[in-house]
C-alpha atoms as a PDB file:
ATOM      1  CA  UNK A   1       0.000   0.000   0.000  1.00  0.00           C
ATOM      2  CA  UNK A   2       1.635   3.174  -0.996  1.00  0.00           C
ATOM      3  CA  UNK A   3       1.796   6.856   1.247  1.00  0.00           C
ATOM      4  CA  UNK A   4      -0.586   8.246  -1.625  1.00  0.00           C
ATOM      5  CA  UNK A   5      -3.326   5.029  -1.540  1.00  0.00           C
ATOM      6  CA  UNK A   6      -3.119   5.514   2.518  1.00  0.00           C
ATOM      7  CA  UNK A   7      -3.984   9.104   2.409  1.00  0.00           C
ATOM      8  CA  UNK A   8      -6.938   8.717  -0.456  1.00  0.00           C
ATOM      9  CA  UNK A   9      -8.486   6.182   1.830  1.00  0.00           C
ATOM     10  CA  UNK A  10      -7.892   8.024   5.504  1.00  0.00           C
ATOM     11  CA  UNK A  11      -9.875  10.831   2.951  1.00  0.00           C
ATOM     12  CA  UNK A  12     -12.121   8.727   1.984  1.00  0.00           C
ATOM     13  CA  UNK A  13     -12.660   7.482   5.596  1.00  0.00           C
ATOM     14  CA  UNK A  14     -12.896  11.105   6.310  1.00  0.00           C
ATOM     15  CA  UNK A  15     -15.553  11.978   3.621  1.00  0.00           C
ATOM     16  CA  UNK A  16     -17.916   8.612   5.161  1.00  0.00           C
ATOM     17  CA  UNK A  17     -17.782   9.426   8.933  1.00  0.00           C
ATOM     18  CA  UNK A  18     -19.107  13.173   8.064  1.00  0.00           C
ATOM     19  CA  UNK A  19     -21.741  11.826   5.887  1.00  0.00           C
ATOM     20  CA  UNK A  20     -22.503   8.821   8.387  1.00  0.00           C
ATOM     21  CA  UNK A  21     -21.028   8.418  11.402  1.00  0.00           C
ATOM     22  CA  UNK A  22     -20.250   4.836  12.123  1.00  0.00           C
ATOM     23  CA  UNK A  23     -18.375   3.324  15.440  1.00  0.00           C
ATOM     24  CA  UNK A  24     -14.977   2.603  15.358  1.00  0.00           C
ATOM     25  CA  UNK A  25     -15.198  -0.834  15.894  1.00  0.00           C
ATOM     26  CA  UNK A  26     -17.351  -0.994  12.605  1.00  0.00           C
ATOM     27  CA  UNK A  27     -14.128   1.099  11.031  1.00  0.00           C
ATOM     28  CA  UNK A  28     -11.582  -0.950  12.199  1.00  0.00           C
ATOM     29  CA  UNK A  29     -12.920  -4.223  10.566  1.00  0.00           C
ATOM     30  CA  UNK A  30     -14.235  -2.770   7.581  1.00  0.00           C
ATOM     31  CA  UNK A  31     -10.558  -1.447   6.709  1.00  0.00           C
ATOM     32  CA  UNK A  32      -8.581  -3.960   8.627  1.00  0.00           C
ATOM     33  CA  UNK A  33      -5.877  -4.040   5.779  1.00  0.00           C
ATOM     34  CA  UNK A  34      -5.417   0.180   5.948  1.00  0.00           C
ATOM     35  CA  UNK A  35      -4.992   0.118   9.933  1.00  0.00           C
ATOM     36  CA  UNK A  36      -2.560  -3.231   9.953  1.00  0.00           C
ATOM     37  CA  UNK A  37      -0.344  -1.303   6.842  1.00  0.00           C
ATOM     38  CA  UNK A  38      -0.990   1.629   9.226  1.00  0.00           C
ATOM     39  CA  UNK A  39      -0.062   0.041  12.334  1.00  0.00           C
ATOM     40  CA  UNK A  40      -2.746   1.151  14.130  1.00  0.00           C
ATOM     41  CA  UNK A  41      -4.989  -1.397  16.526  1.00  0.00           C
ATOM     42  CA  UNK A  42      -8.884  -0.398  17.156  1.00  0.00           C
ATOM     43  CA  UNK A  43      -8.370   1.704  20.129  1.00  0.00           C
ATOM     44  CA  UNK A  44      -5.944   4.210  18.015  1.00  0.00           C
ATOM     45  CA  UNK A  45      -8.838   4.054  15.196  1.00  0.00           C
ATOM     46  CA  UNK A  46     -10.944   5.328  18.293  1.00  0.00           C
ATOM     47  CA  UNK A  47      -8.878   8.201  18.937  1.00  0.00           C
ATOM     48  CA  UNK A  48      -8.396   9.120  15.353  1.00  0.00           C
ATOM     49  CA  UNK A  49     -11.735   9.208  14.743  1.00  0.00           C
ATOM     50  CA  UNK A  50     -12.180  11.470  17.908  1.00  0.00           C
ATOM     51  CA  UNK A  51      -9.727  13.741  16.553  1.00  0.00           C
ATOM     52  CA  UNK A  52     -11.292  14.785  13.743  1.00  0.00           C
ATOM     53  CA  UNK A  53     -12.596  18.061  13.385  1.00  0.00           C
ATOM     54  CA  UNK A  54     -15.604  17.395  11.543  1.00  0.00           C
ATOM     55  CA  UNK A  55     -17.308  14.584  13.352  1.00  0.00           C
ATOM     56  CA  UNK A  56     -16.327  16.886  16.727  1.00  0.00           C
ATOM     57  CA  UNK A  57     -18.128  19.265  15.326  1.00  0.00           C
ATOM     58  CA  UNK A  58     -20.867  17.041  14.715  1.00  0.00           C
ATOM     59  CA  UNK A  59     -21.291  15.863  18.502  1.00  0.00           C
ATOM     60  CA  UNK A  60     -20.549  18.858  19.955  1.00  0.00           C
ATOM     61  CA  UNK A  61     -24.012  20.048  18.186  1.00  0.00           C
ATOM     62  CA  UNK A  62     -26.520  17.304  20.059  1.00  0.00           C
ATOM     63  CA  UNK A  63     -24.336  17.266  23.574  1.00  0.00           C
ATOM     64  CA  UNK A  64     -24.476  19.835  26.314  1.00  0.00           C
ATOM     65  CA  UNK A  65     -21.629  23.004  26.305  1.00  0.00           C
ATOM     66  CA  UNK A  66     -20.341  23.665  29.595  1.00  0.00           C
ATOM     67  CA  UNK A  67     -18.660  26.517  30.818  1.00  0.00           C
ATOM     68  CA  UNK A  68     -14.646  25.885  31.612  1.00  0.00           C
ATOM     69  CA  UNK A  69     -13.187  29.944  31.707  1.00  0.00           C
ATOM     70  CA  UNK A  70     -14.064  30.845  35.599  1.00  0.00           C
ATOM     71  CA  UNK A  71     -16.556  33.737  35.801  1.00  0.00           C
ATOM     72  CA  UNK A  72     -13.737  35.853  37.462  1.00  0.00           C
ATOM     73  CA  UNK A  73     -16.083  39.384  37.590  1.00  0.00           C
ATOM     74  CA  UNK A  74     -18.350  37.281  39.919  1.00  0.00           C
ATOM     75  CA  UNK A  75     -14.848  36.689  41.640  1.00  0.00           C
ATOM     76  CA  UNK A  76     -14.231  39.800  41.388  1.00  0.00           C
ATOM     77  CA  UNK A  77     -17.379  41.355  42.541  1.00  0.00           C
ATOM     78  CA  UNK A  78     -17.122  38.773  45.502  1.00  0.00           C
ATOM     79  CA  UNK A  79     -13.962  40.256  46.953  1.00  0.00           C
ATOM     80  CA  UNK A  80     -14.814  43.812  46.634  1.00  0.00           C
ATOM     81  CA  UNK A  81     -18.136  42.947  48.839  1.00  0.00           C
ATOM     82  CA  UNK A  82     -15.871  41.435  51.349  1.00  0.00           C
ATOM     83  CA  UNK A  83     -13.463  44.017  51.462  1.00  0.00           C
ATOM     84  CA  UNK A  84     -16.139  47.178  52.037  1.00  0.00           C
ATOM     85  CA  UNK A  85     -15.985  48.130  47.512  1.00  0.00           C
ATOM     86  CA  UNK A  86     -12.664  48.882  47.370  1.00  0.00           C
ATOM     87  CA  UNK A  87      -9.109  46.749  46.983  1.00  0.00           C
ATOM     88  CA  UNK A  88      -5.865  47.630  45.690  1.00  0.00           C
ATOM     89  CA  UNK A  89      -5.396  46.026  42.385  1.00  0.00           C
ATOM     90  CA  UNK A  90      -2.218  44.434  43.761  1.00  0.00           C
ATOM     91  CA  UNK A  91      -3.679  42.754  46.464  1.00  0.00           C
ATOM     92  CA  UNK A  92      -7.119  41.440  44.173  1.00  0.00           C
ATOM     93  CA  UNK A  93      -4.728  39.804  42.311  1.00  0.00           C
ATOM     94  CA  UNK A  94      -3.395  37.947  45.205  1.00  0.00           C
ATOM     95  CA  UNK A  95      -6.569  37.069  46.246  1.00  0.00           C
ATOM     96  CA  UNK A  96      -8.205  35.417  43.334  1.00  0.00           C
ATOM     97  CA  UNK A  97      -9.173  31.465  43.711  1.00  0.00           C
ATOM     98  CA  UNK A  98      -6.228  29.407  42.809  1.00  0.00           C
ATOM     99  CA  UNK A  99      -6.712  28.430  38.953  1.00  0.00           C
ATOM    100  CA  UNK A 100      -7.316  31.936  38.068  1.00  0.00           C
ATOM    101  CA  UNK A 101      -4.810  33.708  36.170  1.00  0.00           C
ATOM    102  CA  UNK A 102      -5.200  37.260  35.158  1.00  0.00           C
ATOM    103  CA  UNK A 103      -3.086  40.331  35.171  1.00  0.00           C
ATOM    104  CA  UNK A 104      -3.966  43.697  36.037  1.00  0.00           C
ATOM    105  CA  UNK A 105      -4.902  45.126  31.794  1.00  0.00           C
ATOM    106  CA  UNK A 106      -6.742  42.054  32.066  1.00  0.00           C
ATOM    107  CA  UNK A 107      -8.720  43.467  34.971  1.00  0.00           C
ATOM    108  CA  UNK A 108      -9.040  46.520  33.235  1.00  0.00           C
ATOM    109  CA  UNK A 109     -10.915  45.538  30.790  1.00  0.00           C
ATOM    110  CA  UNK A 110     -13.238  43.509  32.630  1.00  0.00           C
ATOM    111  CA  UNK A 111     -13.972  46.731  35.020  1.00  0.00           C
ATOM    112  CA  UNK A 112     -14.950  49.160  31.675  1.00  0.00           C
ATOM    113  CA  UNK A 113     -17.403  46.441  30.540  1.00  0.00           C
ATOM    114  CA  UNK A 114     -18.675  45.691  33.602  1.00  0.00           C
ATOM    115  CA  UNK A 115     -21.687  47.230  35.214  1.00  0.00           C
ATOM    116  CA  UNK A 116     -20.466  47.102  39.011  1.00  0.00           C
ATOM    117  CA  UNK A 117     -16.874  47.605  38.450  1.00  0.00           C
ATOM    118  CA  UNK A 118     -14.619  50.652  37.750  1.00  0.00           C
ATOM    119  CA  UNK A 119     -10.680  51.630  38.484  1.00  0.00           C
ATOM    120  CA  UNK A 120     -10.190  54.635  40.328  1.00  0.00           C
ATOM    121  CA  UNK A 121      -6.382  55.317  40.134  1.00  0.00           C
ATOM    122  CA  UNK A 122      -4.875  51.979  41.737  1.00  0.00           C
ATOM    123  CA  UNK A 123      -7.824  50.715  43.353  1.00  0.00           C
ATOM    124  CA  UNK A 124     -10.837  48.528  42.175  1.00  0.00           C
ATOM    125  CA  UNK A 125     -14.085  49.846  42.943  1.00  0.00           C
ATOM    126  CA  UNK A 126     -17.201  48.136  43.334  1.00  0.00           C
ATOM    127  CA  UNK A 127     -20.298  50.155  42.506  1.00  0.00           C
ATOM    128  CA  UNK A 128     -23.854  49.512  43.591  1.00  0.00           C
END
């Protein structure tokens, strides 16, 4: 099997799982001669088939999205009710939950598009 017949059949492979999706099992023994010249066993068919960008797509449409990126105004917000409205911008960014990372232009920007934050020189200002 040459590189060239390889890659017109992954293609082709390609083409068929975007039309209609089929389980990799069911792709591993209907091409068991591509995957042996391949080297690959059913479980890397799996993750191949995982990988690519157009059946992702696919699922992602009939599954549930969830949020990953922390909310970190409502961290924000949070603080500043703790700490009376006000906190050096320092010190807020020493306070943040650990898995946050921001820096103080990102904070910035979050306080000019949000409603209950502003900057007032150094500080971070919560506004009711």
């Amino acid at each position: 099997m040459t590189h060239e017949y390889q890659r017109q059949s992954l293609e082709q492979l390609i083409t068929q799982q975007t039309a209609a999706p089929r389980s990799a099992a069911v792709v591993f023994n209907e091409n068991q001669t591509l995957w042996q010249t391949l080297g690959f066993s059913q479980s890397q068919v799996s993750l191949w088939l995982a990988s690519l960008p157009q059946i992702n797509h696919l699922k992602e449409s009939t599954t549930a999205t969830y949020q990953v990126t922390p909310d970190v105004a409502a961290h924000l917000v949070s603080l500043l009710q703790q700490a009376g409205g006000r906190m050096p911008l320092a010190q807020v960014l020493k306070k943040l939950p650990a898995g946050i990372t921001t820096s103080e232009q990102q904070i910035h920007k979050l306080a000019r598009k949000h409603a209950q934050l502003e900057i007032k020189g150094p500080l971070l200002v919560l506004i009711n």
